[in-house]
N, C-alpha and C. Protein backbone atom coordinates (compact mmCIF):
# COMPACT_ATOMS: atom_id res chain seq x y z
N UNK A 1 0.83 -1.19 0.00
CA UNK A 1 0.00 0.00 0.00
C UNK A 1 0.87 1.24 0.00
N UNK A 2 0.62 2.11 -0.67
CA UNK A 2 1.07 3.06 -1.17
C UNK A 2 0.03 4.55 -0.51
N UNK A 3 0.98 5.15 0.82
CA UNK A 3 0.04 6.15 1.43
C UNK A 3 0.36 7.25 0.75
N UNK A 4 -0.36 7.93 0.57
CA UNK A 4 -0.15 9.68 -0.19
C UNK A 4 -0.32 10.94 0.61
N UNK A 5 0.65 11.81 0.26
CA UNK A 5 1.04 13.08 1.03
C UNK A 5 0.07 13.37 0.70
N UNK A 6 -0.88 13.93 2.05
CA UNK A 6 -2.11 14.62 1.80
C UNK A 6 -2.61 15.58 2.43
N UNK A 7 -3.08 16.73 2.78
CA UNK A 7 -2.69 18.21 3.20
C UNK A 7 -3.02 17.52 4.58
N UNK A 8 -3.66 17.39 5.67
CA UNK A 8 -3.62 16.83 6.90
C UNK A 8 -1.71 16.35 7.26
N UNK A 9 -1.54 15.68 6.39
CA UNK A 9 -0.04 14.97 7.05
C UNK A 9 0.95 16.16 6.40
N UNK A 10 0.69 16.83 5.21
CA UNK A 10 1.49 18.40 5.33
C UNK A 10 1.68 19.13 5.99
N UNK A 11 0.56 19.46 6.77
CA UNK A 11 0.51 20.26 8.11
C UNK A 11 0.83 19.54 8.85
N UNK A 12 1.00 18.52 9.22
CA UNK A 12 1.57 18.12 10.05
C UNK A 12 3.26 17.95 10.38
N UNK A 13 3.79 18.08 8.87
CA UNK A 13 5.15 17.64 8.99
C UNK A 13 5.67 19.49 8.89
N UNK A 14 5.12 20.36 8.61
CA UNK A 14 5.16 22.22 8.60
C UNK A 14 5.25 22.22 9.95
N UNK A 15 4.53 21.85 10.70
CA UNK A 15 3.97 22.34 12.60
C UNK A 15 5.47 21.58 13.00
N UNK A 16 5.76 20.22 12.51
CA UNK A 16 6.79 19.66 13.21
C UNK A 16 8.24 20.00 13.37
N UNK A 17 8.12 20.70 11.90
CA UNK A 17 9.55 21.25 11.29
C UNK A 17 9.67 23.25 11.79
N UNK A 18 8.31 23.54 12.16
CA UNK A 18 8.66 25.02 12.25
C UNK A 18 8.80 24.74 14.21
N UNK A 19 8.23 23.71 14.94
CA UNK A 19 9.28 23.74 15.84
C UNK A 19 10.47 23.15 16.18
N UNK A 20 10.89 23.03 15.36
CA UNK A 20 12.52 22.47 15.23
C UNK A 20 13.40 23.35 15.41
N UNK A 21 12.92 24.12 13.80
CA UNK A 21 13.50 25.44 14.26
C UNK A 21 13.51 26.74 14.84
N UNK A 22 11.93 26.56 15.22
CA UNK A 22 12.18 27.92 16.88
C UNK A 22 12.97 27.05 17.77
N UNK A 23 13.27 25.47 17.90
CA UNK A 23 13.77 25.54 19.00
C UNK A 23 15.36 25.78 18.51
N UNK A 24 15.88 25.59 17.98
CA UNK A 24 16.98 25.39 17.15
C UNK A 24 17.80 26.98 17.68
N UNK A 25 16.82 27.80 16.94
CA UNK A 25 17.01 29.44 16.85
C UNK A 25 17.52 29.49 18.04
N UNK A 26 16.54 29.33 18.85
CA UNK A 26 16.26 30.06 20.42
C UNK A 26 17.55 29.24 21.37
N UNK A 27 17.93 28.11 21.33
CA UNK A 27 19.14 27.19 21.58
C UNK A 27 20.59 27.96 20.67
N UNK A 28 20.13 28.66 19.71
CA UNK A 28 21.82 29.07 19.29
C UNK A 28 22.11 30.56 19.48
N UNK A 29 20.88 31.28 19.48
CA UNK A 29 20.77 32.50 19.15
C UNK A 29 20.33 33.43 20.74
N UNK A 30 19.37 32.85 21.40
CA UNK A 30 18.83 33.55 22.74
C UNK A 30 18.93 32.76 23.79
N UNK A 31 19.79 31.63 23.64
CA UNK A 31 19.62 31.05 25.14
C UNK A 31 21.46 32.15 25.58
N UNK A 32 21.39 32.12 26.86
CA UNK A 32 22.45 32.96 27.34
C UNK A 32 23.97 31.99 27.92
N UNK A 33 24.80 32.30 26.85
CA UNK A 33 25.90 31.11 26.86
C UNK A 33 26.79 30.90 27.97
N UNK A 34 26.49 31.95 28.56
CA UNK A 34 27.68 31.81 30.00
C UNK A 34 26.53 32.03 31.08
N UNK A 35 25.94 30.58 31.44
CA UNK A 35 25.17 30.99 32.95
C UNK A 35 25.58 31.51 34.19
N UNK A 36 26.72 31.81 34.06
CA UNK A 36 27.46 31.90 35.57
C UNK A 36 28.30 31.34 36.17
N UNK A 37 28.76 31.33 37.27
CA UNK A 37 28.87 30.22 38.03
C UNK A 37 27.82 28.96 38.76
N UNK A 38 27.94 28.31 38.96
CA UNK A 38 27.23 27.01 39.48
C UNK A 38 27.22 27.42 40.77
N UNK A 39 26.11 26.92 41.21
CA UNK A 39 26.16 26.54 42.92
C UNK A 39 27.37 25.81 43.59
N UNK A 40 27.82 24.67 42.82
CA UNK A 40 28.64 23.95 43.36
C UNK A 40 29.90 24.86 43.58
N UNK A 41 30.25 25.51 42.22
CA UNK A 41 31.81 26.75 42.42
C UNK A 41 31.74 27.68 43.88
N UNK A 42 30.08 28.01 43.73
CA UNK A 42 30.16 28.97 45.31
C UNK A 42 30.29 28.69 46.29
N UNK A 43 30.51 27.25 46.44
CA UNK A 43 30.29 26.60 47.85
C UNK A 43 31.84 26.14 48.33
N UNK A 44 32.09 26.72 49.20
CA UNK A 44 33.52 26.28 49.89
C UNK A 44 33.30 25.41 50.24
N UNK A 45 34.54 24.08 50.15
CA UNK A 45 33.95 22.84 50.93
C UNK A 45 35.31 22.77 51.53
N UNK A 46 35.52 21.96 52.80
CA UNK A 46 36.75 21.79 53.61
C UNK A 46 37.22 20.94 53.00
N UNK A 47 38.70 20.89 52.52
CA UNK A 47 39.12 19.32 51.54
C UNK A 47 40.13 19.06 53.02
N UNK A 48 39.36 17.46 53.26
CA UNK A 48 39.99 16.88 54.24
C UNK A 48 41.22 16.38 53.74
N UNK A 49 42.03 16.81 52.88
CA UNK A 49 43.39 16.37 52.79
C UNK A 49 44.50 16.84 52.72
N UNK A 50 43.70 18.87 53.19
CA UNK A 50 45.00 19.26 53.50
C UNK A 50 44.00 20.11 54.72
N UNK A 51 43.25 19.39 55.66
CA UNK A 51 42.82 20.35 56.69
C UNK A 51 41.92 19.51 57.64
N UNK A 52 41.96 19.59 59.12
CA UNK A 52 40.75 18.76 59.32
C UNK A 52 39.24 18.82 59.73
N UNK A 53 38.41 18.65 58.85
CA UNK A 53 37.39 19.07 58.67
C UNK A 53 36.27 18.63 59.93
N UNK A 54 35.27 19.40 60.46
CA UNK A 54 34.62 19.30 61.46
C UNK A 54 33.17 19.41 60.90
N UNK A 55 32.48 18.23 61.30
CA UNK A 55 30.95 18.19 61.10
C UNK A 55 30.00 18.11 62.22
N UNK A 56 29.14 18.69 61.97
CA UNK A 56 28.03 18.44 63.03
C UNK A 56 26.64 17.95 62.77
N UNK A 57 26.04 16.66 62.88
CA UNK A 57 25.04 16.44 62.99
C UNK A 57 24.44 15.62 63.31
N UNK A 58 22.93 15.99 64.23
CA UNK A 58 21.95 15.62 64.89
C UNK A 58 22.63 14.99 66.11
N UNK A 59 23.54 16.13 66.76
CA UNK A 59 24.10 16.65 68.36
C UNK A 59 25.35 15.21 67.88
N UNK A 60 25.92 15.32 67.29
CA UNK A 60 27.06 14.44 67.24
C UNK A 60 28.00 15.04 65.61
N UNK A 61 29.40 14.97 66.53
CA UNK A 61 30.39 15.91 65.67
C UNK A 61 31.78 14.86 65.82
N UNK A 62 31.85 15.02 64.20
CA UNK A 62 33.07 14.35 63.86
C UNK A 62 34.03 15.39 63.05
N UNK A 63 35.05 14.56 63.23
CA UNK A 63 35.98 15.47 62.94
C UNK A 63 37.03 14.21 62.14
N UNK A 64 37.04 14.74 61.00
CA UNK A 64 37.59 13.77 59.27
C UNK A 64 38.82 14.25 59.11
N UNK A 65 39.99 13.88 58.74
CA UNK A 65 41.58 14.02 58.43
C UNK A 65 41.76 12.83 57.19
N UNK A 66 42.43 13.37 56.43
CA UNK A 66 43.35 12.20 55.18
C UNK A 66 44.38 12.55 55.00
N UNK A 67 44.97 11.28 55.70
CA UNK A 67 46.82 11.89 55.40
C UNK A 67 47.65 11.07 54.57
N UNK A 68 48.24 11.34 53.91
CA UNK A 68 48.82 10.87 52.42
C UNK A 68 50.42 11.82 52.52
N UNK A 69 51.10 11.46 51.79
CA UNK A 69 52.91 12.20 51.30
C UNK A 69 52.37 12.67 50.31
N UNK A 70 51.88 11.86 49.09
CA UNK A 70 51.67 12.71 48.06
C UNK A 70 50.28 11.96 47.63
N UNK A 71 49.39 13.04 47.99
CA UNK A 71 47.85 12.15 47.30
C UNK A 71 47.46 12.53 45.59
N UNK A 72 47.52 11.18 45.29
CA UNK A 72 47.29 10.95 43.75
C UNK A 72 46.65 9.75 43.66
N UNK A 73 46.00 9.64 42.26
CA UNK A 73 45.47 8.35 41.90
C UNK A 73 46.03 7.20 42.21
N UNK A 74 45.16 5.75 42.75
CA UNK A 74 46.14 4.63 42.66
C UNK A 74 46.69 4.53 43.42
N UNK A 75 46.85 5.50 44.46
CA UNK A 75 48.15 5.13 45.87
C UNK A 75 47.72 5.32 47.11
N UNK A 76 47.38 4.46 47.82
CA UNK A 76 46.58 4.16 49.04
C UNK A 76 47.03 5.63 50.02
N UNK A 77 46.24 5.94 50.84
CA UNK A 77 46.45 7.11 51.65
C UNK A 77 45.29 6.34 53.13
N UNK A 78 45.63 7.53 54.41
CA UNK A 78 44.80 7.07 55.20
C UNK A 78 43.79 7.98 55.84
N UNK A 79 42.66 7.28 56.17
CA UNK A 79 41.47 8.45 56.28
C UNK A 79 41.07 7.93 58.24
N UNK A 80 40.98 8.90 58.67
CA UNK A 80 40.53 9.14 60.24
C UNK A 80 39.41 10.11 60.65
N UNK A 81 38.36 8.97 61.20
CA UNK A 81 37.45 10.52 62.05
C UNK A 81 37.23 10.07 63.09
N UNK A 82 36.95 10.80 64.14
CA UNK A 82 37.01 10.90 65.13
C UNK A 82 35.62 11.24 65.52
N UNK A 83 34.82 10.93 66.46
CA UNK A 83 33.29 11.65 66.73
C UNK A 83 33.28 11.56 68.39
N UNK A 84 32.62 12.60 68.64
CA UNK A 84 32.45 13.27 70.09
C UNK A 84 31.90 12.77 70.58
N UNK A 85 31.11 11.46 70.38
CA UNK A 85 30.58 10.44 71.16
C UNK A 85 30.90 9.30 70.97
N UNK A 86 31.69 8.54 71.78
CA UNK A 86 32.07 7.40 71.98
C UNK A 86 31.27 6.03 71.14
N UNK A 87 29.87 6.21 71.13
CA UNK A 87 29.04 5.47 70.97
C UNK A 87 28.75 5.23 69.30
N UNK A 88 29.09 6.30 68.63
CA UNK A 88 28.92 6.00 67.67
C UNK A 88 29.51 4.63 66.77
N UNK A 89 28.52 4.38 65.76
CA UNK A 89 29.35 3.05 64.90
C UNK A 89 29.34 3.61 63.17
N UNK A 90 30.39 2.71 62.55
CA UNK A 90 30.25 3.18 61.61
C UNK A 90 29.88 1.55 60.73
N UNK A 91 28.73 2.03 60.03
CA UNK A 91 27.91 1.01 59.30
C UNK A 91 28.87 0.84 57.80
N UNK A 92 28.71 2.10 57.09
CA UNK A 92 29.39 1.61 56.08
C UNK A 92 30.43 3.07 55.55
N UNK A 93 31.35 2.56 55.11
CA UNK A 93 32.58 3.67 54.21
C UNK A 93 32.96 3.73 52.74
N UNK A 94 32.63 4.61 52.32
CA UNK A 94 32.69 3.89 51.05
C UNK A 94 33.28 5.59 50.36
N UNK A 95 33.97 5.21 49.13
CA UNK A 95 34.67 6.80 47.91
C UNK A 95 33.68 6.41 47.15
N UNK A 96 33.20 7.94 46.96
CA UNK A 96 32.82 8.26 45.68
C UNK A 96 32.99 9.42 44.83
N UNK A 97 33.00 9.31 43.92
CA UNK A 97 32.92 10.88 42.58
C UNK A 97 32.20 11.58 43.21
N UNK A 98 32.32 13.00 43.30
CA UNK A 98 31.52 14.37 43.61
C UNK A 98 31.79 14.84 42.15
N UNK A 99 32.26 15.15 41.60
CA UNK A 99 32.17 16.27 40.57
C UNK A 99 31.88 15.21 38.58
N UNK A 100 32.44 13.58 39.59
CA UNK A 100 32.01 13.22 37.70
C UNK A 100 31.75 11.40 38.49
N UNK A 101 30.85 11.52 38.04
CA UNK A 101 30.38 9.56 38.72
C UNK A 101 31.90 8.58 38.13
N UNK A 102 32.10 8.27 39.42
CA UNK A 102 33.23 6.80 39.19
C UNK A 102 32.82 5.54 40.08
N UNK A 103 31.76 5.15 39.99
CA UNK A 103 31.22 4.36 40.86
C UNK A 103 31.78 4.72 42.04
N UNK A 104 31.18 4.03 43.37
CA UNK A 104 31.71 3.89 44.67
C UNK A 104 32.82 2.40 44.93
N UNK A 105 33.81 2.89 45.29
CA UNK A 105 34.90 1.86 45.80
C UNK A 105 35.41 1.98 47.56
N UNK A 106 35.05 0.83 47.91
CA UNK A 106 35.08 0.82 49.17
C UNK A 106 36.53 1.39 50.43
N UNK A 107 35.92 1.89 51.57
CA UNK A 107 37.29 2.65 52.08
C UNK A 107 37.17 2.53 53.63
N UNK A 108 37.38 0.85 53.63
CA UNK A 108 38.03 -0.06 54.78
C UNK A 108 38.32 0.64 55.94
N UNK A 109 37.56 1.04 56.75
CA UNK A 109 37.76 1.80 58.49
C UNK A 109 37.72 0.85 59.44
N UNK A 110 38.21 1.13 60.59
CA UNK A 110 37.90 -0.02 61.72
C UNK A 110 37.91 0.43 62.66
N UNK A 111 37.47 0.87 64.19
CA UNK A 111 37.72 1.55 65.54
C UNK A 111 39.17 1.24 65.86
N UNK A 112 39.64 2.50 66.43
CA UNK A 112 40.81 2.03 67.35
C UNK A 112 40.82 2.28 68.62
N UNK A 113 39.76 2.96 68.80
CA UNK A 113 39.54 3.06 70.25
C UNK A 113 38.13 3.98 70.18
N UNK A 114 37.29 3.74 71.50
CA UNK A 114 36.07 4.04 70.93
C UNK A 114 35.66 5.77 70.64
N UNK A 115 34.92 5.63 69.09
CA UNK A 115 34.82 6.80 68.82
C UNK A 115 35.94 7.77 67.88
N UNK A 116 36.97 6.39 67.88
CA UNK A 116 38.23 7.01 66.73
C UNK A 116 37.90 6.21 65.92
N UNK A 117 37.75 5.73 64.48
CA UNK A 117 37.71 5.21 63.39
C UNK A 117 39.20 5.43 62.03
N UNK A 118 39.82 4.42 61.65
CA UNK A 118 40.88 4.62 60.97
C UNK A 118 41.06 3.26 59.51
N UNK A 119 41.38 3.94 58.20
CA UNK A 119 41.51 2.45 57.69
C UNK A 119 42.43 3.34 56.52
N UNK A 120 42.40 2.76 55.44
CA UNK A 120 42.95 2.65 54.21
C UNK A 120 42.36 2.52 53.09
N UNK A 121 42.83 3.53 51.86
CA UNK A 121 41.44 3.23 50.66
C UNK A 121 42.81 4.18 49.60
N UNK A 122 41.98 4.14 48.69
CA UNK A 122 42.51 4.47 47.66
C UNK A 122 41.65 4.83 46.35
N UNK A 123 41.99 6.36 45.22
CA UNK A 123 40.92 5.99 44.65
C UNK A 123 41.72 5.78 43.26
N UNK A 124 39.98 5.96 41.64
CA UNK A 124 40.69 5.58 40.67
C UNK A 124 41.70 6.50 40.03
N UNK A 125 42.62 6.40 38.60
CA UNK A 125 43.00 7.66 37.58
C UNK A 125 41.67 8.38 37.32
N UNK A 126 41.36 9.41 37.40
CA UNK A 126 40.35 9.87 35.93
C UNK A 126 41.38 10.86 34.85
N UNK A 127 39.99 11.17 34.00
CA UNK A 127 40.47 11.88 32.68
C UNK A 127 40.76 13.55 33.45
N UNK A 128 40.21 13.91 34.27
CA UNK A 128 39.97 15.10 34.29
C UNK A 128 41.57 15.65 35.20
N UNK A 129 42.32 16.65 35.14
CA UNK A 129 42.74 16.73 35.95
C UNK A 129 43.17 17.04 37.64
N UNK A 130 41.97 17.75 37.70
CA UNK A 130 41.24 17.95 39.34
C UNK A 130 40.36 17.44 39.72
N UNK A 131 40.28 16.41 40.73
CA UNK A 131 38.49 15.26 41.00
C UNK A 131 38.55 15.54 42.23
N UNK A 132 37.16 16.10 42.24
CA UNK A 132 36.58 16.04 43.79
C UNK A 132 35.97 14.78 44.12
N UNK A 133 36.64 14.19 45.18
CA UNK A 133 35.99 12.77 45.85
C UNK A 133 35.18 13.06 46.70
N UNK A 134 34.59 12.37 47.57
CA UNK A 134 33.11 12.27 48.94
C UNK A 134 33.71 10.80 49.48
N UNK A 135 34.07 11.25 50.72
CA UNK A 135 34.48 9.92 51.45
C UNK A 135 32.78 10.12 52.73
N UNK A 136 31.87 8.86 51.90
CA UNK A 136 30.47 8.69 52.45
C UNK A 136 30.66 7.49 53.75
N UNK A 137 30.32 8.38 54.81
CA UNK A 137 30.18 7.33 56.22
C UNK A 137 28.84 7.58 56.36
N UNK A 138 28.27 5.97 56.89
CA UNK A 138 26.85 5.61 56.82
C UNK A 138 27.05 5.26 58.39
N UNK A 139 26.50 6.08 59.46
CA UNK A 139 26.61 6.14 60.39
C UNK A 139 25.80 5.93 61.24
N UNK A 140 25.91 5.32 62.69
CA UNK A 140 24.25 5.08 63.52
C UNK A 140 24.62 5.52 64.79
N UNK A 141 24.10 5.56 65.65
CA UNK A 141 23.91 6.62 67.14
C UNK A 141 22.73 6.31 67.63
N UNK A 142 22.62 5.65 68.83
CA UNK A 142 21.37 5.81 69.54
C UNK A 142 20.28 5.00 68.57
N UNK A 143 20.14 4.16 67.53
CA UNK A 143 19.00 3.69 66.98
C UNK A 143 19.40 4.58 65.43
N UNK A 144 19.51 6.03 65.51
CA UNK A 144 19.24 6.64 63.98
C UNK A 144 20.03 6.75 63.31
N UNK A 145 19.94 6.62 62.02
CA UNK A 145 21.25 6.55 61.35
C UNK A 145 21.53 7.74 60.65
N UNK A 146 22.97 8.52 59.91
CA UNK A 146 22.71 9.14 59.57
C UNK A 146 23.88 9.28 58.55
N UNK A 147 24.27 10.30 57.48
CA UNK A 147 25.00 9.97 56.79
C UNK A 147 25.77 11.44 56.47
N UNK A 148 27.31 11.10 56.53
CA UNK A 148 28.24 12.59 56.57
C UNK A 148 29.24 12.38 54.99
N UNK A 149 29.69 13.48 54.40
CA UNK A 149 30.13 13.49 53.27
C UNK A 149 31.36 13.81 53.94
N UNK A 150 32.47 13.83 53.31
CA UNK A 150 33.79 14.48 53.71
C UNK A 150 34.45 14.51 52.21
N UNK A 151 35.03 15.79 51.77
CA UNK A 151 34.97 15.89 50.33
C UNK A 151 37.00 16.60 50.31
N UNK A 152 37.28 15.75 49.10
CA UNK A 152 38.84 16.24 49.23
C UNK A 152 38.96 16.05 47.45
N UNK A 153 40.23 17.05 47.39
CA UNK A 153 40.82 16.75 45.59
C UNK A 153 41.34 16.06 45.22
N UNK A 154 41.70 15.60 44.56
CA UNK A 154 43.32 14.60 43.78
C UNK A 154 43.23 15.18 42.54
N UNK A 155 44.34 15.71 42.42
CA UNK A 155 45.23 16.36 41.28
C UNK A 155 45.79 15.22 40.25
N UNK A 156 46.30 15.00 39.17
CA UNK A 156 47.48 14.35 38.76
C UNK A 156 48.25 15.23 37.59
C-alpha cells in the first residue's frame, strides 16, 4: 500500500519542522551562553586532605583528616574521624565521585579506640585533571542513622 502526502499529514510535517526550528534558533541564538557560576563553584567545601574538617550532625560531631605524602590516583592514603561520642558506629565507608560519577569503591575503616575510626582506601586515575571525591560514612547513634560526606581533591 502506497500512502499519499495529503494536506492533513502536510501540516503536520510544517507544525513539526517550524518547531525544530524555533527551537533550534532560540538554543543558538537567545539562550544565554555563560550561565554563571554554578552553585557547586560557590560553595567552599573543607578538603579533608589538606585540613581537618569538622561536622556536626543531629548533636554528634566528627571530625575527618586524610593523610597521604603525596595524594594521587592509585596510591593508598589514610582516612581518620574521630566523633564526640564514643558510641557511635560506623555502618558503612565507602569513595565516591563528587564532581564526575566513578562508581563507589570501598574505604576499609575499623575503631581504634572508641569513637576514633581509621583504615585505608585508595581511589581511581580519571580523565579530568582535578576530582573532587566524597568519602560517604553511613553512620548510627542511639537507633538513627545518619550519613556525613567528607569531600577532598586529587590532582594528577
Amino acid at each position: 500500500m502506497r500512502d499519499r502526502l495529503t494536506g492533513p499529514k502536510l501540516v503536520q510535517i510544517i507544525i513539526v519542522m517550524a518547531i525544530l526550528v524555533v527551537a533550534f534558533l532560540f538554543r543558538t541564538y537567545w539562550y544565554e551562553a555563560d550561565p554563571g557560576p554554578s552553585e557547586q563553584d560557590n560553595v567552599a567545601f573543607c578538603d579533608i586532605s589538606h585540613n581537618k574538617c569538622v561536622m556536626e550532625q543531629a548533636g554528634v560531631i566528627a571530625e575527618a583528616r586524610l593523610h597521604a605524602e603525596a595524594l594521587s590516583a592509585e596510591t593508598p592514603f589514610t582516612l581518620e574521624v574521630q566523633f564526640s561520642v564514643p558510641g557511635v558506629k560506623v555502618k558503612r565507608s565507602m569513595l565516591e565521585g563528587d564532581t564526575m560519577y566513578m562508581g563507589t569503591l570501598p574505604a576499609i575503616i575499623s575503631e581504634v579506640e572508641p569513637g576514633r575510626w581509621r583504615g585505608q582506601a585508595l581511589v581511581g586515575a580519571c580523565t579530568e585533571a582535578r576530582m573532587v571525591w566524597a568519602w560517604v560514612l553511613d553512620i548510627e547513634f542511639e537507633g538513627r542513622s545518619q550519613q556525613l560526606r567528607f569531600l577532598f581533591e586529587v590532582s594528577h
